[in-house]
C-alpha atoms as a PDB file:
ATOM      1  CA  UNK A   1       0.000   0.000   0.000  1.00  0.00           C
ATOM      2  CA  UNK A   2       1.479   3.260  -0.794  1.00  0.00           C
ATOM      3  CA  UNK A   3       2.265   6.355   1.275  1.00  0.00           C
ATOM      4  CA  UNK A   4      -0.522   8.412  -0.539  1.00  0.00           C
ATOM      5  CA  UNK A   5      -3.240   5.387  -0.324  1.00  0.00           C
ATOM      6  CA  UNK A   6      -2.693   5.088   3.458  1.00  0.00           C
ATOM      7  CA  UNK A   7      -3.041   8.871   3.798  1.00  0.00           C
ATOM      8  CA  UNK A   8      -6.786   8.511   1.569  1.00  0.00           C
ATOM      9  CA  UNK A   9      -7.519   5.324   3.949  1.00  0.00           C
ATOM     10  CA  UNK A  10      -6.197   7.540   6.975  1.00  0.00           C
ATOM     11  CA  UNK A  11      -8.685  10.645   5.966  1.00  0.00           C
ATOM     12  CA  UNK A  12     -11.954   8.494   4.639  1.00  0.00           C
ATOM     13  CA  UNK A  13     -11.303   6.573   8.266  1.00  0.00           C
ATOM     14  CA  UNK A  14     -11.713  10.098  10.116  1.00  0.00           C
ATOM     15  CA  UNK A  15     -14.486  11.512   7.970  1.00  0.00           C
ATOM     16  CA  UNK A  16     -16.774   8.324   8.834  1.00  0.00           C
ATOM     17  CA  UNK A  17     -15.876   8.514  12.317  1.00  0.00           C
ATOM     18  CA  UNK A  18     -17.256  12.008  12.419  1.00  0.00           C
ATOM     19  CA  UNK A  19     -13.483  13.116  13.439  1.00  0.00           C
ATOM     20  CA  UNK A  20     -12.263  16.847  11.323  1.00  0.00           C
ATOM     21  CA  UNK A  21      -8.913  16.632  10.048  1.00  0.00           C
ATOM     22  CA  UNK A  22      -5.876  19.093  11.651  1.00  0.00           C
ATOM     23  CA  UNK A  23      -6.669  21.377   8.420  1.00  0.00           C
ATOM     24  CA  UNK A  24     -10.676  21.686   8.888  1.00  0.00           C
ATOM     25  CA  UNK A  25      -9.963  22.286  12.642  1.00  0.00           C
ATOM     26  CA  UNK A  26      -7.600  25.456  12.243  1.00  0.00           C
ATOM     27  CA  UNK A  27      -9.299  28.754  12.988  1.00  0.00           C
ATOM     28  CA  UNK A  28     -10.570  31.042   9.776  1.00  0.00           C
ATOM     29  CA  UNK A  29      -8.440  34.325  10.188  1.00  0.00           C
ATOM     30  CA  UNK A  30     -10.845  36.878   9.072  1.00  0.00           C
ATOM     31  CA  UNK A  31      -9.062  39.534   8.920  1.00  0.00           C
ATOM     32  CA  UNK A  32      -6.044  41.288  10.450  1.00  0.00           C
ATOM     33  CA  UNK A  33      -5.370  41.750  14.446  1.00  0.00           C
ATOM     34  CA  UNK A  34      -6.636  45.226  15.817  1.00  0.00           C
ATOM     35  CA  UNK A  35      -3.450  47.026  17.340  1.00  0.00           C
ATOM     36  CA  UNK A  36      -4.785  46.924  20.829  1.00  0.00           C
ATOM     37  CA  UNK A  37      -5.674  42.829  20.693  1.00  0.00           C
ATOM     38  CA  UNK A  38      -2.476  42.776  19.614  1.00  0.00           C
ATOM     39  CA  UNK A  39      -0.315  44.569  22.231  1.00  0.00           C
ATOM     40  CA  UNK A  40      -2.558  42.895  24.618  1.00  0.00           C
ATOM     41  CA  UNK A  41      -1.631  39.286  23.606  1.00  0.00           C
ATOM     42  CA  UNK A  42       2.061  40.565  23.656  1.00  0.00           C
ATOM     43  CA  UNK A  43       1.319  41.630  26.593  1.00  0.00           C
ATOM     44  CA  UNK A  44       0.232  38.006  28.476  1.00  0.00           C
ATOM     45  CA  UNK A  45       2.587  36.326  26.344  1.00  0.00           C
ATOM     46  CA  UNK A  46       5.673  38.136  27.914  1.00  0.00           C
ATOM     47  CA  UNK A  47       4.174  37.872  31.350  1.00  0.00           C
ATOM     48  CA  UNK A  48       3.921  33.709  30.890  1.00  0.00           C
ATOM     49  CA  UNK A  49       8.250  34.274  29.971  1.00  0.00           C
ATOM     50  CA  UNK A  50      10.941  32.972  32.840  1.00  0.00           C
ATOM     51  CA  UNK A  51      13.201  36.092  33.108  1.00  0.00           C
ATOM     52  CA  UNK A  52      16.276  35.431  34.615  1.00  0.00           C
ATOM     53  CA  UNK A  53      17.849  37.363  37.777  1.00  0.00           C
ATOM     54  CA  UNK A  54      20.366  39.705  38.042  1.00  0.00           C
ATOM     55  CA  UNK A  55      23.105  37.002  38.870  1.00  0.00           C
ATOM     56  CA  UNK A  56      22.004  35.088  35.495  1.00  0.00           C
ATOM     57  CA  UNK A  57      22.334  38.218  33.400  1.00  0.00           C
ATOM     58  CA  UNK A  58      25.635  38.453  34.669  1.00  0.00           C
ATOM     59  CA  UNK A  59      26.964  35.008  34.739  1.00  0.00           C
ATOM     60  CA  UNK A  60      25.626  34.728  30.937  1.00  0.00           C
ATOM     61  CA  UNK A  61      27.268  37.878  29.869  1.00  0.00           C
ATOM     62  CA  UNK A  62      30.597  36.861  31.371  1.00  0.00           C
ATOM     63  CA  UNK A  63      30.194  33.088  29.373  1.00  0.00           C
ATOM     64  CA  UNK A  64      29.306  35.238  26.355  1.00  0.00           C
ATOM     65  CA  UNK A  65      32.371  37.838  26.999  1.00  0.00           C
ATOM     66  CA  UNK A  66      34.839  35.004  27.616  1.00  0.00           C
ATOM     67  CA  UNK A  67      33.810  32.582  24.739  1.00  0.00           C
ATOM     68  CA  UNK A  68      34.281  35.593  22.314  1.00  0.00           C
ATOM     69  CA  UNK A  69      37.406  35.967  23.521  1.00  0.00           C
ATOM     70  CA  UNK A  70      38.438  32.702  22.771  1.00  0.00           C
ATOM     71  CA  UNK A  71      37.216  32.657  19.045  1.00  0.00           C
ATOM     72  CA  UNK A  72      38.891  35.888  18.389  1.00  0.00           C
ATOM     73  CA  UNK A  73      42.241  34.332  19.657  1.00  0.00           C
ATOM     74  CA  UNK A  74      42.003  31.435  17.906  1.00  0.00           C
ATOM     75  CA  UNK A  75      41.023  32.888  14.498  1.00  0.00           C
ATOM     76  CA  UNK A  76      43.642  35.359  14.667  1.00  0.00           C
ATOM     77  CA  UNK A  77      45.947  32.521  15.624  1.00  0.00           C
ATOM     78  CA  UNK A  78      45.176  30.356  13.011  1.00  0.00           C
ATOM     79  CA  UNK A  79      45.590  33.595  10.787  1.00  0.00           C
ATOM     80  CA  UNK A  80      48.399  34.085  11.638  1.00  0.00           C
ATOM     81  CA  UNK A  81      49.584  30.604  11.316  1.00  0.00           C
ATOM     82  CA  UNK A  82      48.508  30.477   7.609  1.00  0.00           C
ATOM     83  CA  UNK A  83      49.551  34.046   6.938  1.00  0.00           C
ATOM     84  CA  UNK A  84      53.138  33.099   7.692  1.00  0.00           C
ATOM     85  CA  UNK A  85      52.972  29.402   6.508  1.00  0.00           C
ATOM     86  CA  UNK A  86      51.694  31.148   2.696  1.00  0.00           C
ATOM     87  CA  UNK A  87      54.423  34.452   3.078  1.00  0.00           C
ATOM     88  CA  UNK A  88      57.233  31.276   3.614  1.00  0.00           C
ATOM     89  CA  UNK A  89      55.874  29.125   0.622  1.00  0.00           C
ATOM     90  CA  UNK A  90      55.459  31.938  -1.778  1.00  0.00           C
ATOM     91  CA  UNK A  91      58.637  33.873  -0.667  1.00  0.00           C
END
């Protein structure tokens, strides 16, 4: 049985069991957001968000600080490296 057959069997096997498919159950937009519904959902959304301490902010900035330290010596390292390695081959 192929892939697309299974999906017919899979949908025909809903519809008779009086069950919608994911598609017929998605809300009809009917139109665009007012501004205010809008900032309002925003709103709750951010509220629901797990914002991290003053200690966190700090700890993360420090990771973020040192890390891009690291990748800026080891670029220029390996720039180095190659810099010289093509100056020496070329002459």
């Amino acid at each position: 049985m192929s892939r697309e057959s299974k999906r017919n069997a899979g949908r025909e096997q809903r519809r008779t069991a009086g069950q919608a498919s994911a598609a017929d159950e998605a809300p009809r937009s009917e139109g665009r957001t007012p501004p205010a519904q809008f900032l309002r959902e925003v709103r709750s959304e951010l509220r629901k968000v797990a914002w991290p301490n003053r200690k966190e902010v700090t700890s993360y900035t420090i990771v973020v600080l040192v890390v891009t330290l690291v990748l800026v010596l080891l670029v220029w390292g390996m720039d180095y490296i190659f810099r010289n390695a093509v100056i020496n081959t070329l002459g």
